[in-house]
PDB file of N, CA and C in Angstrom:
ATOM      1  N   UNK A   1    -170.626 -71.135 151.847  1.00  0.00           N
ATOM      2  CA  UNK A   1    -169.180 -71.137 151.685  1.00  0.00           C
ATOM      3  C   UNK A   1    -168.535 -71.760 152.915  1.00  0.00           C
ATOM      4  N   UNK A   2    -167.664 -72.832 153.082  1.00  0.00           N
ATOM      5  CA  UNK A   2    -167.192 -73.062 153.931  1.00  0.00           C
ATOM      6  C   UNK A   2    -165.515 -72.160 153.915  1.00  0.00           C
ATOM      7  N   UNK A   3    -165.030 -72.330 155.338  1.00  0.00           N
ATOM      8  CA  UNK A   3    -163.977 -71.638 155.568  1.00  0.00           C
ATOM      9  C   UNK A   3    -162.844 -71.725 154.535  1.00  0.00           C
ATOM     10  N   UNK A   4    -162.681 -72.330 154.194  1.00  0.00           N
ATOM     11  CA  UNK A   4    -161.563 -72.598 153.082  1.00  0.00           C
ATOM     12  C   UNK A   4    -161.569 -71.769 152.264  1.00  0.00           C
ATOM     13  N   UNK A   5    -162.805 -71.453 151.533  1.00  0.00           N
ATOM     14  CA  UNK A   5    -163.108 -70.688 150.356  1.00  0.00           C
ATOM     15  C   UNK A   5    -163.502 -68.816 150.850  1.00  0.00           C
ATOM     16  N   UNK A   6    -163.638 -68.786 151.771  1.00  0.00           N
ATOM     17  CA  UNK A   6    -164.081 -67.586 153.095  1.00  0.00           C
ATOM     18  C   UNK A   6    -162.300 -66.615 152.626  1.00  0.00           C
ATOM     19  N   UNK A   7    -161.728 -67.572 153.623  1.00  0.00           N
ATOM     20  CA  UNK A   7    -160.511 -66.720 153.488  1.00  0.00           C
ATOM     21  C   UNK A   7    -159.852 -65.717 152.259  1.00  0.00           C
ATOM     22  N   UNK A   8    -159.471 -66.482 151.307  1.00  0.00           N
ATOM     23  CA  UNK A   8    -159.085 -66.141 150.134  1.00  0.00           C
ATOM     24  C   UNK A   8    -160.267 -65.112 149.039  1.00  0.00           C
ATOM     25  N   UNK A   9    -161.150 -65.409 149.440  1.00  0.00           N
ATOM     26  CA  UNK A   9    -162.228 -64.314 149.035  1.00  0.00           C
ATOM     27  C   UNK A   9    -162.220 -62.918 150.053  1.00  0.00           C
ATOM     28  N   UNK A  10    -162.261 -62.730 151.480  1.00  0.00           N
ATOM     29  CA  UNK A  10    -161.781 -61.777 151.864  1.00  0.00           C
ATOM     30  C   UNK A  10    -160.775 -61.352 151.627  1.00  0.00           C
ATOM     31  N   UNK A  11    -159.703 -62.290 151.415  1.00  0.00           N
ATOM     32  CA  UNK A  11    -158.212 -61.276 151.118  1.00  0.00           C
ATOM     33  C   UNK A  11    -158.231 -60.868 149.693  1.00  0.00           C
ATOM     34  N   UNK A  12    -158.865 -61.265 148.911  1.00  0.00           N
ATOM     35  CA  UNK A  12    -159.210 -60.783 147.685  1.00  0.00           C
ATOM     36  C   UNK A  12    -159.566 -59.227 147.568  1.00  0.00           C
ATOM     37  N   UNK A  13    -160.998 -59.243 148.344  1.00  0.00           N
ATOM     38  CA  UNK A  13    -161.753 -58.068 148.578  1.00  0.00           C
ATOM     39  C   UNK A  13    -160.804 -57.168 149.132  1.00  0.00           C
ATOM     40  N   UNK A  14    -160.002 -57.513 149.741  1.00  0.00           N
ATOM     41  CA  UNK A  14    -159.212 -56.231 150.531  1.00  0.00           C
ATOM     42  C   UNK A  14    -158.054 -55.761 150.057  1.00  0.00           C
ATOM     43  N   UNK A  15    -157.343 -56.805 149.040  1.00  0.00           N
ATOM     44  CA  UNK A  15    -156.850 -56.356 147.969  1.00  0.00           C
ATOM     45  C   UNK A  15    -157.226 -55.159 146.553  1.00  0.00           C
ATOM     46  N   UNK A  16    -158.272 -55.843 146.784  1.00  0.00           N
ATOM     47  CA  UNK A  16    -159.412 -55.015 145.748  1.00  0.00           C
ATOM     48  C   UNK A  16    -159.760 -53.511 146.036  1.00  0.00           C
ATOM     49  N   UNK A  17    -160.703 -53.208 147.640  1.00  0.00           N
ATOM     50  CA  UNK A  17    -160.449 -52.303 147.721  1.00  0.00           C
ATOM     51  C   UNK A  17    -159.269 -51.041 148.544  1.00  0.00           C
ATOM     52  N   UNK A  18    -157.825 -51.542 148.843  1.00  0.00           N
ATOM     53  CA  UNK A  18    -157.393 -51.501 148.754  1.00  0.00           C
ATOM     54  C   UNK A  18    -156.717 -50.142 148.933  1.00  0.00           C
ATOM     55  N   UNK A  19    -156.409 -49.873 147.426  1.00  0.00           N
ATOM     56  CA  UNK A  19    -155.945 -48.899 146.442  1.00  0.00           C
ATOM     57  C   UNK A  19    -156.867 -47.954 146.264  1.00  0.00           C
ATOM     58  N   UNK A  20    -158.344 -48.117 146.197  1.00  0.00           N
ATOM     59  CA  UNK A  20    -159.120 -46.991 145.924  1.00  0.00           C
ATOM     60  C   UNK A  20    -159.338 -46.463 147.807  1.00  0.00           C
ATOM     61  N   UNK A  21    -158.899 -47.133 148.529  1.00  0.00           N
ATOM     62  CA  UNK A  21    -159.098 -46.400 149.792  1.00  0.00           C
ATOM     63  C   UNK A  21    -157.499 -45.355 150.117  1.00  0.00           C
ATOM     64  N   UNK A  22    -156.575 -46.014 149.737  1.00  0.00           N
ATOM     65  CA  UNK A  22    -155.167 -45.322 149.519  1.00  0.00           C
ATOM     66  C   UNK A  22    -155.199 -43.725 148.548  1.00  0.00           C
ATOM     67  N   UNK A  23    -156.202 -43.931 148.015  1.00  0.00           N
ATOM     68  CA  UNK A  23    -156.132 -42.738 146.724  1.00  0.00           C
ATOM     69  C   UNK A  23    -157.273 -42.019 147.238  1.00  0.00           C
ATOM     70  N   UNK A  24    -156.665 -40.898 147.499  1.00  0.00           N
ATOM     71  CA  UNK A  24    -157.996 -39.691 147.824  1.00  0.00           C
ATOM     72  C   UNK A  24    -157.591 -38.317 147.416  1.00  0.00           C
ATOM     73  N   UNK A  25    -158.464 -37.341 146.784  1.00  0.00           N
ATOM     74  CA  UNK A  25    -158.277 -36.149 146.451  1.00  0.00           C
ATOM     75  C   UNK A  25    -159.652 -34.869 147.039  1.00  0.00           C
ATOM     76  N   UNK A  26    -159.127 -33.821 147.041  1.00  0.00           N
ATOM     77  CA  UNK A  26    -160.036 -32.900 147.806  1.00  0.00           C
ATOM     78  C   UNK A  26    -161.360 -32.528 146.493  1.00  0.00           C
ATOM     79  N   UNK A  27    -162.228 -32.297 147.334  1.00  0.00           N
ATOM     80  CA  UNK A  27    -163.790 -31.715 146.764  1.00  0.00           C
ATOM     81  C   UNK A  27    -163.593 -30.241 147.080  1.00  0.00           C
ATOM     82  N   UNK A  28    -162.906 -29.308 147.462  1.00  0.00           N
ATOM     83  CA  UNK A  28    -162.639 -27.906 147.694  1.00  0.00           C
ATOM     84  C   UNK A  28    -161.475 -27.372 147.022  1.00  0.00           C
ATOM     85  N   UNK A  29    -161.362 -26.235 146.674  1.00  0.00           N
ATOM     86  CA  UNK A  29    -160.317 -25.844 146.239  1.00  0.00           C
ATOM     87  C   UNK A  29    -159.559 -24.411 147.506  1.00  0.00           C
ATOM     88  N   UNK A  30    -158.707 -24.978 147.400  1.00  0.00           N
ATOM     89  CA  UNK A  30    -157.719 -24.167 148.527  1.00  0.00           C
ATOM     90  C   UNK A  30    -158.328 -22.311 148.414  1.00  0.00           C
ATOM     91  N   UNK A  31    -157.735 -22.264 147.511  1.00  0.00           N
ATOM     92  CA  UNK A  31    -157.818 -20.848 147.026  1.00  0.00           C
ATOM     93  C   UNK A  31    -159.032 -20.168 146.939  1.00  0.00           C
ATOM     94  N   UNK A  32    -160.329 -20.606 146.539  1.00  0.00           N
ATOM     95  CA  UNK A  32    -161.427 -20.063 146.398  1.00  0.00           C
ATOM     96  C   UNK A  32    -162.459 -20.486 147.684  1.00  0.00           C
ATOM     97  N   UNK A  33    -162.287 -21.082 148.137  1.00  0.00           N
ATOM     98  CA  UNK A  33    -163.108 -21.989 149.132  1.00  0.00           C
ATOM     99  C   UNK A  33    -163.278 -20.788 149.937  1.00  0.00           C
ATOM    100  N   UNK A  34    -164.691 -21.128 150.499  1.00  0.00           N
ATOM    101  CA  UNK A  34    -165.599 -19.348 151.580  1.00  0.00           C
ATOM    102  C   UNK A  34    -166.729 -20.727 152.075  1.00  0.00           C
ATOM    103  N   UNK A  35    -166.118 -20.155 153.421  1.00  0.00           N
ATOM    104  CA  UNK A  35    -167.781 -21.205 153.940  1.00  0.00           C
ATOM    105  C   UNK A  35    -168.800 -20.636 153.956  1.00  0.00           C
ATOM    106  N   UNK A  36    -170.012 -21.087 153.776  1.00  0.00           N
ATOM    107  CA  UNK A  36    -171.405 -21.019 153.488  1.00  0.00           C
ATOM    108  C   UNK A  36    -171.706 -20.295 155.264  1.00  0.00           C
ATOM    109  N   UNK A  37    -171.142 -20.588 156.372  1.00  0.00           N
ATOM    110  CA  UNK A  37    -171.405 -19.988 157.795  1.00  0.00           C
ATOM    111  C   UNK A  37    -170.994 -19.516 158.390  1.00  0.00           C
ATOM    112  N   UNK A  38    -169.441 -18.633 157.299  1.00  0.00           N
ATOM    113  CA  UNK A  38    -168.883 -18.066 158.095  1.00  0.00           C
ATOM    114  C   UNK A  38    -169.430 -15.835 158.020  1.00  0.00           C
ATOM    115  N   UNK A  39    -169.259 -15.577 158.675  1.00  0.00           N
ATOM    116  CA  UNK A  39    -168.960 -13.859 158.622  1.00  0.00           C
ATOM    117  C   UNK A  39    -167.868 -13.277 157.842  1.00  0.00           C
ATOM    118  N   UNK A  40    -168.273 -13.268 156.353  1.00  0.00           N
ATOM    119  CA  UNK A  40    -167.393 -12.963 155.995  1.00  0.00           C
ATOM    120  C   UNK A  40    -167.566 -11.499 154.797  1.00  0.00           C
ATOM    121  N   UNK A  41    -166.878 -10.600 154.716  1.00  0.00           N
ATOM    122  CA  UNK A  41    -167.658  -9.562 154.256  1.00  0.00           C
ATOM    123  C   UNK A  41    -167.128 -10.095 152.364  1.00  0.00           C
ATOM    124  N   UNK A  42    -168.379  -9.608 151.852  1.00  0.00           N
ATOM    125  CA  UNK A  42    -168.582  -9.805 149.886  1.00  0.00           C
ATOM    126  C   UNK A  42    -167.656  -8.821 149.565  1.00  0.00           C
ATOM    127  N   UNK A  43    -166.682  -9.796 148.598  1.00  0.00           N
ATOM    128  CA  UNK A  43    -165.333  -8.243 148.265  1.00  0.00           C
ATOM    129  C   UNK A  43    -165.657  -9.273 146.566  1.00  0.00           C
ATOM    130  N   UNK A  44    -166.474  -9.654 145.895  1.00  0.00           N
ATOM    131  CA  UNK A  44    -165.861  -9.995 144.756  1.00  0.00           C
ATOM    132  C   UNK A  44    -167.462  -9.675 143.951  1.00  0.00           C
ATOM    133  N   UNK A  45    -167.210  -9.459 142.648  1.00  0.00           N
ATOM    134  CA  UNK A  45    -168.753  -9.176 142.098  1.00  0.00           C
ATOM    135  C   UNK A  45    -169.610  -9.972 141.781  1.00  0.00           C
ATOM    136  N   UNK A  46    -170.627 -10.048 142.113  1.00  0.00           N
ATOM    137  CA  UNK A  46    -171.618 -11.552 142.374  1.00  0.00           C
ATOM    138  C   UNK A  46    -171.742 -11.987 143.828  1.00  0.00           C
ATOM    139  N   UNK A  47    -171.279 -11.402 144.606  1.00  0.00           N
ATOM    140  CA  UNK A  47    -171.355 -12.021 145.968  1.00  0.00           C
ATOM    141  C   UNK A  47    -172.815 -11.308 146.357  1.00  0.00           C
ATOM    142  N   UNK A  48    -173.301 -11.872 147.280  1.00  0.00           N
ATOM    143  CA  UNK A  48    -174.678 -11.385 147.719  1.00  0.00           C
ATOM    144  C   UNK A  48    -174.181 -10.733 149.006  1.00  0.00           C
ATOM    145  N   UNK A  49    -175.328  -9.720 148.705  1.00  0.00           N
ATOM    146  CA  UNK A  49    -174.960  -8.905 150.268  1.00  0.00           C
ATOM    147  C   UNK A  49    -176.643  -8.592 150.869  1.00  0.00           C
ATOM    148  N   UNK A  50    -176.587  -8.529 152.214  1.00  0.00           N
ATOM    149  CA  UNK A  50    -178.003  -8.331 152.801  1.00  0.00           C
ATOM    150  C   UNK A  50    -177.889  -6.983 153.653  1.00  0.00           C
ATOM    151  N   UNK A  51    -179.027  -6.359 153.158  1.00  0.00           N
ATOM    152  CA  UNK A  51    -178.880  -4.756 153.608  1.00  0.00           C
ATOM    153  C   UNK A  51    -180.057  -4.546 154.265  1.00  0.00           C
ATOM    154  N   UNK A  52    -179.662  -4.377 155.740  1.00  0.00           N
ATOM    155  CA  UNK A  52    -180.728  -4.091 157.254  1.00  0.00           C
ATOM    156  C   UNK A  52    -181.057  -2.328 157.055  1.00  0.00           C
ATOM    157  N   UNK A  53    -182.026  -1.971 156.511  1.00  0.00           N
ATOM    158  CA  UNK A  53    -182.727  -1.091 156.580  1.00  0.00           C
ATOM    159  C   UNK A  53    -183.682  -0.642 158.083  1.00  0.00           C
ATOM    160  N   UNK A  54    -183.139   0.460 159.088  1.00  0.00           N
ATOM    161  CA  UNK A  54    -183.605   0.548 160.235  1.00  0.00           C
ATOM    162  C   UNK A  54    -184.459   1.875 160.077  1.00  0.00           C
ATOM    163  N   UNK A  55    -185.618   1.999 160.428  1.00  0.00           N
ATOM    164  CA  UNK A  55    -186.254   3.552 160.712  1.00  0.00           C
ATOM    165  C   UNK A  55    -187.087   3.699 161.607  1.00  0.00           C
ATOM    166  N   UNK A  56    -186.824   4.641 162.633  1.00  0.00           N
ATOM    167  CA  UNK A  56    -187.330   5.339 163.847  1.00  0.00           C
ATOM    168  C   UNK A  56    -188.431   6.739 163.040  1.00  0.00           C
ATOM    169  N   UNK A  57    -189.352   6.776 163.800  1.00  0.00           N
ATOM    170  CA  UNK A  57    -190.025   8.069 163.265  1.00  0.00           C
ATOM    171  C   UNK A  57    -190.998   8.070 164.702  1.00  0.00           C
ATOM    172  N   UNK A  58    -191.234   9.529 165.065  1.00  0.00           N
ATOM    173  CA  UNK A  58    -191.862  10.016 166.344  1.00  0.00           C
ATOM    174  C   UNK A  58    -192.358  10.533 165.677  1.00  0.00           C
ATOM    175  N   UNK A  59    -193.519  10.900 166.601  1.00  0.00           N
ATOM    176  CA  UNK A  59    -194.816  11.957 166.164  1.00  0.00           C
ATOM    177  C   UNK A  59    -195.209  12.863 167.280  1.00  0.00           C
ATOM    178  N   UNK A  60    -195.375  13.866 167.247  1.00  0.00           N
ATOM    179  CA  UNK A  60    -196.609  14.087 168.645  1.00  0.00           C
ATOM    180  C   UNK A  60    -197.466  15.426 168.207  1.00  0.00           C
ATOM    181  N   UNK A  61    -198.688  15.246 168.865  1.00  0.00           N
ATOM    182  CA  UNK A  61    -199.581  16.091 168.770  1.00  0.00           C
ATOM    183  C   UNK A  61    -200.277  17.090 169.624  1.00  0.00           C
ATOM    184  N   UNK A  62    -199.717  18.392 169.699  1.00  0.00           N
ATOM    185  CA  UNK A  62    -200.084  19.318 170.409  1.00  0.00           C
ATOM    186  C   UNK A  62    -200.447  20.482 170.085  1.00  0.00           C
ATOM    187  N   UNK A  63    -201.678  21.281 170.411  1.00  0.00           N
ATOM    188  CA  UNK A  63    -201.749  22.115 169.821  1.00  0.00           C
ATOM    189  C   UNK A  63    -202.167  23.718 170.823  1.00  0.00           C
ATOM    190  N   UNK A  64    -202.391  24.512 170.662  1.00  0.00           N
ATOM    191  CA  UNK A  64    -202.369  25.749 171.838  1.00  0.00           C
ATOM    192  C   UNK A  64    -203.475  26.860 170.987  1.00  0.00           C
ATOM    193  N   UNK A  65    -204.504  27.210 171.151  1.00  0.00           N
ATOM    194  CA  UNK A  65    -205.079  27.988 170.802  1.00  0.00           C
ATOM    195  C   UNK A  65    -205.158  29.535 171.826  1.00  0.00           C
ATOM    196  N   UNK A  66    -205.323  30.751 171.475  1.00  0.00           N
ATOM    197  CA  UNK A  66    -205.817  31.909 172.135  1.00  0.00           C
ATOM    198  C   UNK A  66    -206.540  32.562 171.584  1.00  0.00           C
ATOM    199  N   UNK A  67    -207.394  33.151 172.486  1.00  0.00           N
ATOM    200  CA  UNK A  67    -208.519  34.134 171.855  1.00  0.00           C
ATOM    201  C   UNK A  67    -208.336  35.564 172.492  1.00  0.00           C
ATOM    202  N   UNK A  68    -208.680  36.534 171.948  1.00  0.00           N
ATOM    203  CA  UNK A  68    -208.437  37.828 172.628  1.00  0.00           C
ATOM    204  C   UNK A  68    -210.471  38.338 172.870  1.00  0.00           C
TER     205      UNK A  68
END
């Protein structure tokens, strides 16, 4: 392509895309949107919750005998 034909084909293209760079809409919705990393406590049914089960247990062994 020499320059002549260069020009008018870029301004084409940028005409072209343009309008689809002018036009944008969101992938989230305001209202429901919960990030995936935040701390946030499950208030709705279906939410997953993870439950830390902790247990301590001691033992000891002593014993005392007498004889008469």
């Amino acid at each position: 392509m020499n320059r002549r034909n260069t020009v008018p084909t870029v301004l084409l293209g940028i005409a072209w895309v343009a309008p689809f760079s002018a036009w944008s809409d969101t992938l989230l919705e305001r209202e429901g949107y919960r990030p995936l990393v935040a701390d946030q406590r499950a208030y709705r049914p279906g939410d997953n919750l993870t439950v830390l089960i902790t247990e301590n247990a001691t033992a000891s062994t002593t014993a005392t005998t007498t004889t008469n």
